[in-house]
C-alpha atoms as a PDB file:
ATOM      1  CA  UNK A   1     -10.102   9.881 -10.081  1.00  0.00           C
ATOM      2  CA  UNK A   2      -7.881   7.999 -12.823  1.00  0.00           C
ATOM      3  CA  UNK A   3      -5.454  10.636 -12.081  1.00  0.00           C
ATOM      4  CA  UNK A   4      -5.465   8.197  -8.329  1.00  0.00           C
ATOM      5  CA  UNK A   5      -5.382   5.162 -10.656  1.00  0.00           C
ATOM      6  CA  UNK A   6      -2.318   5.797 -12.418  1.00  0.00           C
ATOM      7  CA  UNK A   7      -0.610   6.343  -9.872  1.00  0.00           C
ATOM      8  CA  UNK A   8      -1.517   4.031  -7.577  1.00  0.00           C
ATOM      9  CA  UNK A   9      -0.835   1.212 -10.068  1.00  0.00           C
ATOM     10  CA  UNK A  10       2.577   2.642 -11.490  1.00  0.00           C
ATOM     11  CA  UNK A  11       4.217   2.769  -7.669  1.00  0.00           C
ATOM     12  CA  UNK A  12       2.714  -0.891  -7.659  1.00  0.00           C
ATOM     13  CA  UNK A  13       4.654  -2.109 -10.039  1.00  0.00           C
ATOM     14  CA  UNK A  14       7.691  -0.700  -8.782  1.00  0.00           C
ATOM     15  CA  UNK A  15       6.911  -1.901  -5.538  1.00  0.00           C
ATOM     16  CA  UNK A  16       6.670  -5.395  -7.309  1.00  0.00           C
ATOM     17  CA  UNK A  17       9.831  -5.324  -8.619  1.00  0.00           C
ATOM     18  CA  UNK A  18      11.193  -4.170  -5.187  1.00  0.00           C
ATOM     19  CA  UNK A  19       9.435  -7.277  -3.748  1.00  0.00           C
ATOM     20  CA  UNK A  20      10.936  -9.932  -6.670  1.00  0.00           C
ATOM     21  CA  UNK A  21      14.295  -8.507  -5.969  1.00  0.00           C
ATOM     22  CA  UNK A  22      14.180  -8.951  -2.323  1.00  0.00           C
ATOM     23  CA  UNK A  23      12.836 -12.550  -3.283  1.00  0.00           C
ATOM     24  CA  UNK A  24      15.676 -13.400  -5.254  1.00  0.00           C
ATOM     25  CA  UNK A  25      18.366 -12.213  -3.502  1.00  0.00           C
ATOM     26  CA  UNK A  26      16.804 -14.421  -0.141  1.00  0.00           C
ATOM     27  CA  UNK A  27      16.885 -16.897  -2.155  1.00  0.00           C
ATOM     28  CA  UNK A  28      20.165 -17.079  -3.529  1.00  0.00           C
ATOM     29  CA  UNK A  29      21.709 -16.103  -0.296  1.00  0.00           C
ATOM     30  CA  UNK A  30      19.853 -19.215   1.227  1.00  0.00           C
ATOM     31  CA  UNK A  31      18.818 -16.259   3.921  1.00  0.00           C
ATOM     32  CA  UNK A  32      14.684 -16.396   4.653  1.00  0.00           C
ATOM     33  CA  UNK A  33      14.969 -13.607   7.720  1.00  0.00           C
ATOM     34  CA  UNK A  34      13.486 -11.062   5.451  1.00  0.00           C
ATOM     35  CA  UNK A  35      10.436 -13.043   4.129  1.00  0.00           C
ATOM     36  CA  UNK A  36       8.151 -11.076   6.354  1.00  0.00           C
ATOM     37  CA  UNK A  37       9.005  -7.549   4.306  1.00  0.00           C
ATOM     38  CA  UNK A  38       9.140  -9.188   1.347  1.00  0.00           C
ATOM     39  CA  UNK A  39       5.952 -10.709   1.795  1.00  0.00           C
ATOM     40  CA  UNK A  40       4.669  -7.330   2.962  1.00  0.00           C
ATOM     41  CA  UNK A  41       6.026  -5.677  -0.087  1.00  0.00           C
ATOM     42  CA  UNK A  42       4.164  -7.680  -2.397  1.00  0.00           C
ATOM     43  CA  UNK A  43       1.003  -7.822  -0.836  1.00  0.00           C
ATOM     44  CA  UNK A  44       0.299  -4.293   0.735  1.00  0.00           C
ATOM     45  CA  UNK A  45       2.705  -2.596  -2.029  1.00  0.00           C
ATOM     46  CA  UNK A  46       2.026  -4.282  -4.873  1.00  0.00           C
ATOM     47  CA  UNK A  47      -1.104  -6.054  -4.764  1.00  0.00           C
ATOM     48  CA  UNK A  48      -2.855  -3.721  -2.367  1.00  0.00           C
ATOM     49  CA  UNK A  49      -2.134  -0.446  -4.035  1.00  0.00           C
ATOM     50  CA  UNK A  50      -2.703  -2.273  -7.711  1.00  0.00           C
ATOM     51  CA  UNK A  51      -6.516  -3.207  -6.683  1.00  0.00           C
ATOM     52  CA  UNK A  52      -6.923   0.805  -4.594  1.00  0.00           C
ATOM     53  CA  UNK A  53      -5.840   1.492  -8.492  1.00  0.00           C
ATOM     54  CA  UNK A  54      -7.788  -0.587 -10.477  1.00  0.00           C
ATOM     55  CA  UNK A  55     -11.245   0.625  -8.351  1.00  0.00           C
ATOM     56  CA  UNK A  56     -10.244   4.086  -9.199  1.00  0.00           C
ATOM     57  CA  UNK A  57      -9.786   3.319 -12.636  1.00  0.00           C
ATOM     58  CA  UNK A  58     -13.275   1.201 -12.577  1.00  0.00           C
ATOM     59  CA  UNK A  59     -15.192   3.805 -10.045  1.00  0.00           C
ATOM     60  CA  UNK A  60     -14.024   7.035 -11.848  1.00  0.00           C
ATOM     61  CA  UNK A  61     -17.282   9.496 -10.391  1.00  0.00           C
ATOM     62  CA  UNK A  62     -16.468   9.126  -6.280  1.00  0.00           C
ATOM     63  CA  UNK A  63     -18.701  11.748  -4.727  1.00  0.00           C
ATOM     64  CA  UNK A  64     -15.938  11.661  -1.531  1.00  0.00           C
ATOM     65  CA  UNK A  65     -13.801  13.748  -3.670  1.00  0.00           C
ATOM     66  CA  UNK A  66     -11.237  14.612  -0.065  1.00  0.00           C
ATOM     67  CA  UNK A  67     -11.593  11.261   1.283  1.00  0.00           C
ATOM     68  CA  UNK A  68     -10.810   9.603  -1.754  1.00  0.00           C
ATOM     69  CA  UNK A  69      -7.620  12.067  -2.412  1.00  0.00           C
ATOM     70  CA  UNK A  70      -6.691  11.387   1.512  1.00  0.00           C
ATOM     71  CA  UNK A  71      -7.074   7.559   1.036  1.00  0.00           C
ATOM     72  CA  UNK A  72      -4.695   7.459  -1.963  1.00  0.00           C
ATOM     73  CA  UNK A  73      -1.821   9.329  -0.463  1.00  0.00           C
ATOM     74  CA  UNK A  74      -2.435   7.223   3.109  1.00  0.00           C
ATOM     75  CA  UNK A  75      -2.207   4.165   0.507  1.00  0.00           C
ATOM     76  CA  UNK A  76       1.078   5.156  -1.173  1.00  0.00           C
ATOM     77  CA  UNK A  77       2.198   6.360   1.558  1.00  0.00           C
ATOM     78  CA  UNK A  78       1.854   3.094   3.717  1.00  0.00           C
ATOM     79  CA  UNK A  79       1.336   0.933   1.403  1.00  0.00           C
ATOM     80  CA  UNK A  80       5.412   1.420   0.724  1.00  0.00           C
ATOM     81  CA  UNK A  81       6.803   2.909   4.042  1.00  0.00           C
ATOM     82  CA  UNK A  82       5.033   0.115   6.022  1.00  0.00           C
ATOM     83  CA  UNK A  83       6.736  -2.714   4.723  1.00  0.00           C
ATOM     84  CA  UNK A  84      10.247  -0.929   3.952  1.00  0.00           C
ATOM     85  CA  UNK A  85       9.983  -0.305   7.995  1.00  0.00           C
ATOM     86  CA  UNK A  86       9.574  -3.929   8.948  1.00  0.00           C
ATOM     87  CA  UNK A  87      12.328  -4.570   6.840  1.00  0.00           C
ATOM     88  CA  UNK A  88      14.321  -2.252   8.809  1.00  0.00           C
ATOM     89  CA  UNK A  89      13.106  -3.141  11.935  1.00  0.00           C
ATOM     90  CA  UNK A  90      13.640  -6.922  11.800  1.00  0.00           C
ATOM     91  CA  UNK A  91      17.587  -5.822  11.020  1.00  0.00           C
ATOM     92  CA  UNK A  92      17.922  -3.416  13.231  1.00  0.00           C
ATOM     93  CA  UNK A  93      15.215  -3.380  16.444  1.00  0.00           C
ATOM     94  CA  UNK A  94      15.745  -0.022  17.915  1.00  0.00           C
ATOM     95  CA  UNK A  95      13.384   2.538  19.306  1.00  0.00           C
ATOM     96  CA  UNK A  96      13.450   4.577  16.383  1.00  0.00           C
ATOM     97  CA  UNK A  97      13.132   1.582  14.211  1.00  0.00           C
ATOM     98  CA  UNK A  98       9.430   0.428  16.523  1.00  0.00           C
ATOM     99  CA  UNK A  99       8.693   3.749  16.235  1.00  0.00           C
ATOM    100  CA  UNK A 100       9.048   3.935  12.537  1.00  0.00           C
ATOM    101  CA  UNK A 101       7.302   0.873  11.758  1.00  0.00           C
ATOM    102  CA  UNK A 102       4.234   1.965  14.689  1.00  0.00           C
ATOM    103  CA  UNK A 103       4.103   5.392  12.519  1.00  0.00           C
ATOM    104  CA  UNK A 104       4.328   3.450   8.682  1.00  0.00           C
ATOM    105  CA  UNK A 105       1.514   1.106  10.153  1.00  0.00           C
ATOM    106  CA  UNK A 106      -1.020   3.646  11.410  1.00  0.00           C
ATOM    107  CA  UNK A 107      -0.501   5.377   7.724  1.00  0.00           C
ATOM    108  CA  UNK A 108      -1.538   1.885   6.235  1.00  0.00           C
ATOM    109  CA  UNK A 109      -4.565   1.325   8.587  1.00  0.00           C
ATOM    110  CA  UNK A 110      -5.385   4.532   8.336  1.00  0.00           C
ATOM    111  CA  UNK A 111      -5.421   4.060   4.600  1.00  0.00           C
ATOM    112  CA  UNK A 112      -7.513   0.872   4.806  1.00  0.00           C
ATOM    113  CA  UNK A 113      -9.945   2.620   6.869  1.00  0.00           C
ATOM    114  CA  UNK A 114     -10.606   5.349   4.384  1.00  0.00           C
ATOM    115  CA  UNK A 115     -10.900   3.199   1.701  1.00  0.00           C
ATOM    116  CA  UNK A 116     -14.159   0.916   3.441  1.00  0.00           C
ATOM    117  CA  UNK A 117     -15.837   4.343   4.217  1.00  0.00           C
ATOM    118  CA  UNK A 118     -15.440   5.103   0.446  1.00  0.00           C
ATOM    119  CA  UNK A 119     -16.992   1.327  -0.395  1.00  0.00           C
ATOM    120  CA  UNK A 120     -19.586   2.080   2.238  1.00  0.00           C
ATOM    121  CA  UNK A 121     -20.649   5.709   1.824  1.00  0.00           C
ATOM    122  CA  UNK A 122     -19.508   7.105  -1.078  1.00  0.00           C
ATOM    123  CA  UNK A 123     -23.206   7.431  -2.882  1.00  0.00           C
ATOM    124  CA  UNK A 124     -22.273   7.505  -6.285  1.00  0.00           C
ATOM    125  CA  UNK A 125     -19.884   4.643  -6.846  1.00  0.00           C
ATOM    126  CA  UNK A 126     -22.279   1.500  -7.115  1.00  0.00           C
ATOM    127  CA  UNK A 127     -24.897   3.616  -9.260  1.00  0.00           C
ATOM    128  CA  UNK A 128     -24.969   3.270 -12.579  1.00  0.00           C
ATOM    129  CA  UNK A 129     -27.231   4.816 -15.003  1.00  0.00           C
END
């Protein structure tokens, strides 16, 4: 599982410095419109996919060996798509553009779904010997 851990926290951080740039250039352009995305950016692509790496890193014997492996690429997946979308779609509202951000969304939810199961059900990550 730290092989999930790495990961997950190394597209964090550049997902972090996505976010920060975004930041800075709204405000030194004096434009807000983006804060949504870049708000999005930090929290589900940055902060989200730092803690999904951190737990791995903690948790390292998961029993849900698939889940866990779906839930991780779900995670990077939308955790970075979802907010790059919204981005896009608050410049550009087409129905492509919905449809992109409906799709990058599902992939996120999808990903926070698998990850309570894991919290829930997985019998091996809350016991310690």
């Amino acid at each position: 599982m730290s092989n999930y851990a790495k990961w997950l926290i190394r597209i964090s951080a550049v997902y972090s410095l996505i976010g920060a740039m975004i930041g800075s250039d709204l405000a030194g352009r004096k434009d807000y419109s983006m804060i949504p995305g870049h708000a999005h950016i930090l929290v589900v692509g940055w902060l989200t996919l730092f803690a999904y790496g951190i737990f791995y890193y903690v948790f390292k014997e998961i029993s849900m060996k698939k889940t866990a492996k779906l839930h991780a690429w779900t995670s990077l997946i939308g955790g970075g798509l979802m907010p790059l979308s919204m981005l896009i779609y608050y410049k550009n509202e087409t129905s492509l553009t919905t449809l992109m951000f409906i799709l990058t969304a599902s992939i996120l939810l999808l990903a926070i779904i698998l990850f309570t199961i894991i919290v829930f059900f997985d019998k091996k990550i809350f016991t310690r010997n």
